[in-house]
N, C-alpha and C. Protein backbone atom coordinates (compact mmCIF):
# COMPACT_ATOMS: atom_id res chain seq x y z
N UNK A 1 -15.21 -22.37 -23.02
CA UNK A 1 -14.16 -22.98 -22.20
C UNK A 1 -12.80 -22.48 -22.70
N UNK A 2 -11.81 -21.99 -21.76
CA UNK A 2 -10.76 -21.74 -21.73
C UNK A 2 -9.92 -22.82 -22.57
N UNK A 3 -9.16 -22.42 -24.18
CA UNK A 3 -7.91 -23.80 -24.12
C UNK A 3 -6.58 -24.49 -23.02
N UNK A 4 -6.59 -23.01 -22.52
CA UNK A 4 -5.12 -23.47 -20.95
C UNK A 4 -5.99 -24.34 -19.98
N UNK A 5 -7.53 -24.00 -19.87
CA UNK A 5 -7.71 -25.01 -18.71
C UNK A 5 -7.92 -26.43 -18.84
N UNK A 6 -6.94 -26.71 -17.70
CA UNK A 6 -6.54 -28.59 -17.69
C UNK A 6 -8.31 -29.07 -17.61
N UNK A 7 -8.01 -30.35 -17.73
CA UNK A 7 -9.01 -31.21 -17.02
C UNK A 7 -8.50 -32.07 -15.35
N UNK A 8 -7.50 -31.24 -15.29
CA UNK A 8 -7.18 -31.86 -14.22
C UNK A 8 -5.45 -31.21 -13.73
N UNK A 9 -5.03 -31.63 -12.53
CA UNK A 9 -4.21 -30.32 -11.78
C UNK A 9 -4.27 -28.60 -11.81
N UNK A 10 -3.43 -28.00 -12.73
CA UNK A 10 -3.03 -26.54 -13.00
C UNK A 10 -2.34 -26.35 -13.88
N UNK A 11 -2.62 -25.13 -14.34
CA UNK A 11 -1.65 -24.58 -15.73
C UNK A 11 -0.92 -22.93 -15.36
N UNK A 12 -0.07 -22.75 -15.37
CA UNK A 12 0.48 -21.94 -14.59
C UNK A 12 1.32 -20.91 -15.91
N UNK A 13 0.74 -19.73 -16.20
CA UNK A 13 0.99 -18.59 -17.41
C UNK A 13 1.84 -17.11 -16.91
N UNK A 14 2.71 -16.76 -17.22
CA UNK A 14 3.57 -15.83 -16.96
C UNK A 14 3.60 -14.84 -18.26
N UNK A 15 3.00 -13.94 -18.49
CA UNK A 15 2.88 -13.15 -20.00
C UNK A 15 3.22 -11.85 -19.49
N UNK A 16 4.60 -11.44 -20.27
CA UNK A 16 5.24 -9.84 -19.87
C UNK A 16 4.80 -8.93 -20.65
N UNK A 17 4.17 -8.02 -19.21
CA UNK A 17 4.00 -6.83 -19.77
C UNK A 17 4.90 -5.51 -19.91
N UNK A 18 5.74 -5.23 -19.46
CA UNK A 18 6.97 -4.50 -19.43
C UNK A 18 8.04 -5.07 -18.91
N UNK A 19 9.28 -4.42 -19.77
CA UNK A 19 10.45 -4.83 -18.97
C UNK A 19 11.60 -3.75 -19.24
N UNK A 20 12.43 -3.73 -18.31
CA UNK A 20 13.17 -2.30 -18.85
C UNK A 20 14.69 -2.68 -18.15
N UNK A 21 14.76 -4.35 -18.27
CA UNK A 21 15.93 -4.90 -18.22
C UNK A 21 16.55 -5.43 -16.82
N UNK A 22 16.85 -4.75 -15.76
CA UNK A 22 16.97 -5.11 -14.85
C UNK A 22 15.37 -6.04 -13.84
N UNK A 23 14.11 -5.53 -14.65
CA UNK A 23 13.26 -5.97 -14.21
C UNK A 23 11.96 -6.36 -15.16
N UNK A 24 11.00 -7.15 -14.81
CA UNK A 24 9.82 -7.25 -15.37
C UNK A 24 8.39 -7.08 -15.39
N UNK A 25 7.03 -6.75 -15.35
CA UNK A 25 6.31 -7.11 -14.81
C UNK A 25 5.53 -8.17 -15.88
N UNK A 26 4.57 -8.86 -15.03
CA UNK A 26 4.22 -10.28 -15.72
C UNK A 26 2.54 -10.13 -15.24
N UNK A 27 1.83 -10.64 -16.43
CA UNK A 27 0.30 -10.93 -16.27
C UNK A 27 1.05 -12.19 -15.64
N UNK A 28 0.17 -12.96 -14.02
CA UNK A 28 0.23 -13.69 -13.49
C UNK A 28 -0.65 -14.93 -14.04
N UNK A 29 -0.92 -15.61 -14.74
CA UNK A 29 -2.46 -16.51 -14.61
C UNK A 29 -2.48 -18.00 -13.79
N UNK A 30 -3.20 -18.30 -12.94
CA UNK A 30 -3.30 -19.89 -12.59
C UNK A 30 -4.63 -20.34 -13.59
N UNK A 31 -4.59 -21.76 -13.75
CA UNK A 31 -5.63 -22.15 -14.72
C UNK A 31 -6.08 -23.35 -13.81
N UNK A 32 -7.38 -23.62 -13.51
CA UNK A 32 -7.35 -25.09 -12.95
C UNK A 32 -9.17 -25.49 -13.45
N UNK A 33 -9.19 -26.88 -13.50
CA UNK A 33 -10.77 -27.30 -14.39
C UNK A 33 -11.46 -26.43 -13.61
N UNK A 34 -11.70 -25.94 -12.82
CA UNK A 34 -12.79 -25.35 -12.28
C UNK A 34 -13.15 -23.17 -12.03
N UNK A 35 -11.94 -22.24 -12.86
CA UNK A 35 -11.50 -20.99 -13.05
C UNK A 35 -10.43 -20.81 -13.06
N UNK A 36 -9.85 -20.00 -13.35
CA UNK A 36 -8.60 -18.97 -13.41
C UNK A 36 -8.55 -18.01 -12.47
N UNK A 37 -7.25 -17.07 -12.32
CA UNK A 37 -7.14 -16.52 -11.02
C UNK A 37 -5.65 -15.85 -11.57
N UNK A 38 -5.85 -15.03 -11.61
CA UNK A 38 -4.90 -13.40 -12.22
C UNK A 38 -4.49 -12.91 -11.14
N UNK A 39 -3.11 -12.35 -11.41
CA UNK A 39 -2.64 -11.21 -10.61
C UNK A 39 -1.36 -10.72 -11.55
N UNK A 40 -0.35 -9.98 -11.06
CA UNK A 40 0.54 -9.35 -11.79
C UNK A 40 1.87 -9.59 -10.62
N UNK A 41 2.83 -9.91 -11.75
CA UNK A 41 4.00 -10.57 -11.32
C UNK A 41 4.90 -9.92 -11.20
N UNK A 42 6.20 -9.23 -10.45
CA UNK A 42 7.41 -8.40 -10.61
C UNK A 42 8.50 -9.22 -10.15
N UNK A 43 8.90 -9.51 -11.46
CA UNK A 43 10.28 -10.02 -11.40
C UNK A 43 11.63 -9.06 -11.46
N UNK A 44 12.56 -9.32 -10.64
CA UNK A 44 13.54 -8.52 -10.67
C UNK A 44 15.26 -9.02 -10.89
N UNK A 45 15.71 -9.47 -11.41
CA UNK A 45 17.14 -9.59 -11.92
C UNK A 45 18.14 -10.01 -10.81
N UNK A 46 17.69 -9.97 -9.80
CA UNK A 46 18.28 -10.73 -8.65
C UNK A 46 17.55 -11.83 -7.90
N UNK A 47 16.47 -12.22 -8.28
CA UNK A 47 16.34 -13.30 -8.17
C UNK A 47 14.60 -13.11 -7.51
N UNK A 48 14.43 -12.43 -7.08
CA UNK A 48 13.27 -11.95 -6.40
C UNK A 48 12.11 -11.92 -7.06
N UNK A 49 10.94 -12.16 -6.76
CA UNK A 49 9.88 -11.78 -7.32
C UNK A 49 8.54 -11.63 -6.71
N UNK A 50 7.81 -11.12 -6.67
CA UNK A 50 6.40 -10.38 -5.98
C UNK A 50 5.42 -10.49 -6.74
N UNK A 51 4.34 -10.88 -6.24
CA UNK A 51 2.97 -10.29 -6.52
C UNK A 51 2.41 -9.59 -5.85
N UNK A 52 1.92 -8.54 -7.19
CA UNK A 52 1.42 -7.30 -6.84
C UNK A 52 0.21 -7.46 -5.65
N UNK A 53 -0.29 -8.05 -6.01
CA UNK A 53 -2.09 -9.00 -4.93
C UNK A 53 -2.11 -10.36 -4.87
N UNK A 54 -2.75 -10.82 -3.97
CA UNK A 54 -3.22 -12.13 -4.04
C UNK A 54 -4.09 -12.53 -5.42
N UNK A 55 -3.69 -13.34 -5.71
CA UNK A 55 -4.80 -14.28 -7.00
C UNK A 55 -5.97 -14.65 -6.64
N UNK A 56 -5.76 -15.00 -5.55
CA UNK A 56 -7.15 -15.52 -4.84
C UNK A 56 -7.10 -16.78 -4.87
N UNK A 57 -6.19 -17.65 -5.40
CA UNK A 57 -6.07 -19.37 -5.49
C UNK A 57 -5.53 -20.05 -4.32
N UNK A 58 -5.69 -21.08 -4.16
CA UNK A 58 -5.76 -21.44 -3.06
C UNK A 58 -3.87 -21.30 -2.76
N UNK A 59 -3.35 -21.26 -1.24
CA UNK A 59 -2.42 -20.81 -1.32
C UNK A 59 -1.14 -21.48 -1.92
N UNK A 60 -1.33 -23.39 -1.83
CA UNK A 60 -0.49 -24.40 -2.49
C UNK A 60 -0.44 -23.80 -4.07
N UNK A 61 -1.41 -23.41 -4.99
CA UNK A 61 -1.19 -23.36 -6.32
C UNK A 61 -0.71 -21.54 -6.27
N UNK A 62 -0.67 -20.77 -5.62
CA UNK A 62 -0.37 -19.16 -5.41
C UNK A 62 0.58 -19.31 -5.17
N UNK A 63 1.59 -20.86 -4.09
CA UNK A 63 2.67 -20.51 -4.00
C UNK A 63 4.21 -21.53 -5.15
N UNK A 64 3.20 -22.19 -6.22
CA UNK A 64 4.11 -22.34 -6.86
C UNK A 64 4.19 -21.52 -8.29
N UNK A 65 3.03 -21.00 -7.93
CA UNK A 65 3.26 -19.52 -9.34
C UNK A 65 4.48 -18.40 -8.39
N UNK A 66 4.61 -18.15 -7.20
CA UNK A 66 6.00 -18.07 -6.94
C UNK A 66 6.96 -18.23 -6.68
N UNK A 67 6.97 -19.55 -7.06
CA UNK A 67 8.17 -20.30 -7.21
C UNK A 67 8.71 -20.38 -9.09
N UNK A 68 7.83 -20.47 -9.89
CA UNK A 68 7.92 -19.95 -11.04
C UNK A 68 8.44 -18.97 -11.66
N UNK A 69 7.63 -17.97 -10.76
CA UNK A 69 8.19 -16.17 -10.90
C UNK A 69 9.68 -16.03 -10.43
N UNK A 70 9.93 -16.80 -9.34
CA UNK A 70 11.41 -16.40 -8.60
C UNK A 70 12.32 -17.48 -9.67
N UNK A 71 12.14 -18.60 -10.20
CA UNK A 71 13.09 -19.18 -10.88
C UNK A 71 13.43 -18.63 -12.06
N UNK A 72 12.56 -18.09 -12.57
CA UNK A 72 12.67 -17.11 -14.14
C UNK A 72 13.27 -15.80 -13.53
N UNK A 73 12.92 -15.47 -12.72
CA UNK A 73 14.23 -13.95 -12.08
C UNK A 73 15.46 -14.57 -12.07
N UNK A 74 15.60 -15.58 -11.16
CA UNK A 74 16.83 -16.38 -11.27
C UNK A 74 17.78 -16.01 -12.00
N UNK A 75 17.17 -16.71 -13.44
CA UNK A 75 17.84 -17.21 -14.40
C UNK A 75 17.82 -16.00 -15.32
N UNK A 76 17.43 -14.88 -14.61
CA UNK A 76 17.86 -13.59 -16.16
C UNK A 76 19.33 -13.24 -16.41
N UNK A 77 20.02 -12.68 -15.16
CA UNK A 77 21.55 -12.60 -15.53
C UNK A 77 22.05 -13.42 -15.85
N UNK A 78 21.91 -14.65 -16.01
CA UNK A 78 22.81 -16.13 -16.83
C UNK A 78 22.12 -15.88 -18.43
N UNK A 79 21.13 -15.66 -18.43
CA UNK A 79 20.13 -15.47 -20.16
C UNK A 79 20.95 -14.33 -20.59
N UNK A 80 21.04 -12.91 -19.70
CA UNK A 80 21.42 -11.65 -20.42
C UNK A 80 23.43 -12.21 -20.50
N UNK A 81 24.32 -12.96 -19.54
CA UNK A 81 25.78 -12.70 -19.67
C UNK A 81 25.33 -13.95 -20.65
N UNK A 82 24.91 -15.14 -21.10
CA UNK A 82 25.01 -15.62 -22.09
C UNK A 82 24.10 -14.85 -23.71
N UNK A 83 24.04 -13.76 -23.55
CA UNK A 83 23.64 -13.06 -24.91
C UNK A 83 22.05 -12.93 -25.05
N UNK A 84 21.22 -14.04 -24.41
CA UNK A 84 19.54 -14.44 -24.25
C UNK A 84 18.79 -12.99 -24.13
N UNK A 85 17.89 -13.16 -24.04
CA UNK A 85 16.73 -12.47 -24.28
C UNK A 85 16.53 -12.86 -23.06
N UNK A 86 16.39 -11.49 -22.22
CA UNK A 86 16.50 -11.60 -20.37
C UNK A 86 15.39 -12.30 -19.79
N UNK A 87 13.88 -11.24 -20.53
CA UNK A 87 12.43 -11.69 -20.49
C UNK A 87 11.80 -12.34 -20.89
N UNK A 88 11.37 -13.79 -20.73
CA UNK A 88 10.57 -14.11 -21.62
C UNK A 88 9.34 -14.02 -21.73
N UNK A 89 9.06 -13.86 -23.35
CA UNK A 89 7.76 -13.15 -23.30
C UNK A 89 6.32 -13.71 -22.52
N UNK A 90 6.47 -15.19 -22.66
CA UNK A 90 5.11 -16.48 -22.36
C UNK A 90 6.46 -17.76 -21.47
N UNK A 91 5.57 -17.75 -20.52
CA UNK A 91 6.14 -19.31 -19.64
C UNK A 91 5.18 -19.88 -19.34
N UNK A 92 4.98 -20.87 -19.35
CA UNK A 92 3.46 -21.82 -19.37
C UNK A 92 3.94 -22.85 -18.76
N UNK A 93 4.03 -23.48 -18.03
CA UNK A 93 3.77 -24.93 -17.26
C UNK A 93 2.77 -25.00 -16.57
N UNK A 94 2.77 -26.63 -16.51
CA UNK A 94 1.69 -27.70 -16.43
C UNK A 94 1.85 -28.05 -14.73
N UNK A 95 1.17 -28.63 -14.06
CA UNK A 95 1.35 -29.30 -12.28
C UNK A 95 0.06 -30.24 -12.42
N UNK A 96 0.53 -31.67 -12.47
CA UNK A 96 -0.31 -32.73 -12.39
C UNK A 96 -1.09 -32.31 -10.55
N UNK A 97 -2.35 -33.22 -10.51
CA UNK A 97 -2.54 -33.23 -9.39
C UNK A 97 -1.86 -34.34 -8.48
N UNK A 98 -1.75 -34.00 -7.35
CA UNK A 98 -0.98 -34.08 -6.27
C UNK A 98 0.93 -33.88 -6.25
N UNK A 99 1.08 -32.85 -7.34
CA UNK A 99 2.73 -32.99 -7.34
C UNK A 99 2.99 -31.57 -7.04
C-alpha cells in the first residue's frame, strides 16, 4: 500500500522534473483509497498550466489537480520578485470527500 493513499477523499502530488525558470514540468500524481493516476504537468510563469495527457481520474479530481497546477504558476513571479525559489520541488495537498 501506497503511504500518500488516503483512506478517504484525494491526495493531490506535484514533483518537478525540470525547470529552466520561466517554466516547469511536474510529475502529476492523484492518490485516492482505491489507485493513483499520473500524468505530467507544465507550468508556465504566467499563470497557465497543462497537462501533457489525461490521468485518467475521474474528471472532478483531474480538474482540481488543475487548479493546483495553475495556482502554483500563479504564484511564481511573486516567489521569483520576492527572492523565492520559483519551483517548488514537492506540493502535496489533501481534498476531503465531498469538498
Amino acid at each position: 500500500m501506497n503511504d500518500l493513499r488516503p483512506t478517504e477523499g484525494a491526495r493531490f502530488l506535484l514533483e518537478r522534473l525540470t525547470e529552466d525558470g520561466t517554466r516547469a514540468t511536474y510529475r502529476a500524481t492523484i492518490y485516492t483509497p482505491d489507485g493513483e493516476y499520473s500524468t505530467t504537468a507544465i507550468l508556465v510563469d504566467d499563470g497557465t498550466a497543462t497537462l501533457a495527457a489525461s490521468s485518467g481520474a475521474p474528471s472532478e479530481l483531474e480538474g482540481m489537480l488543475v487548479m493546483l497546477a495553475r495556482l502554483t504558476a500563479r504564484g511564481a513571479a511573486k516567489r521569483r520578485d520576492d527572492g523565492l525559489f520559483v519551483w517548488p520541488a514537492r506540493l502535496l495537498r489533501w481534498r476531503g470527500p465531498g469538498r
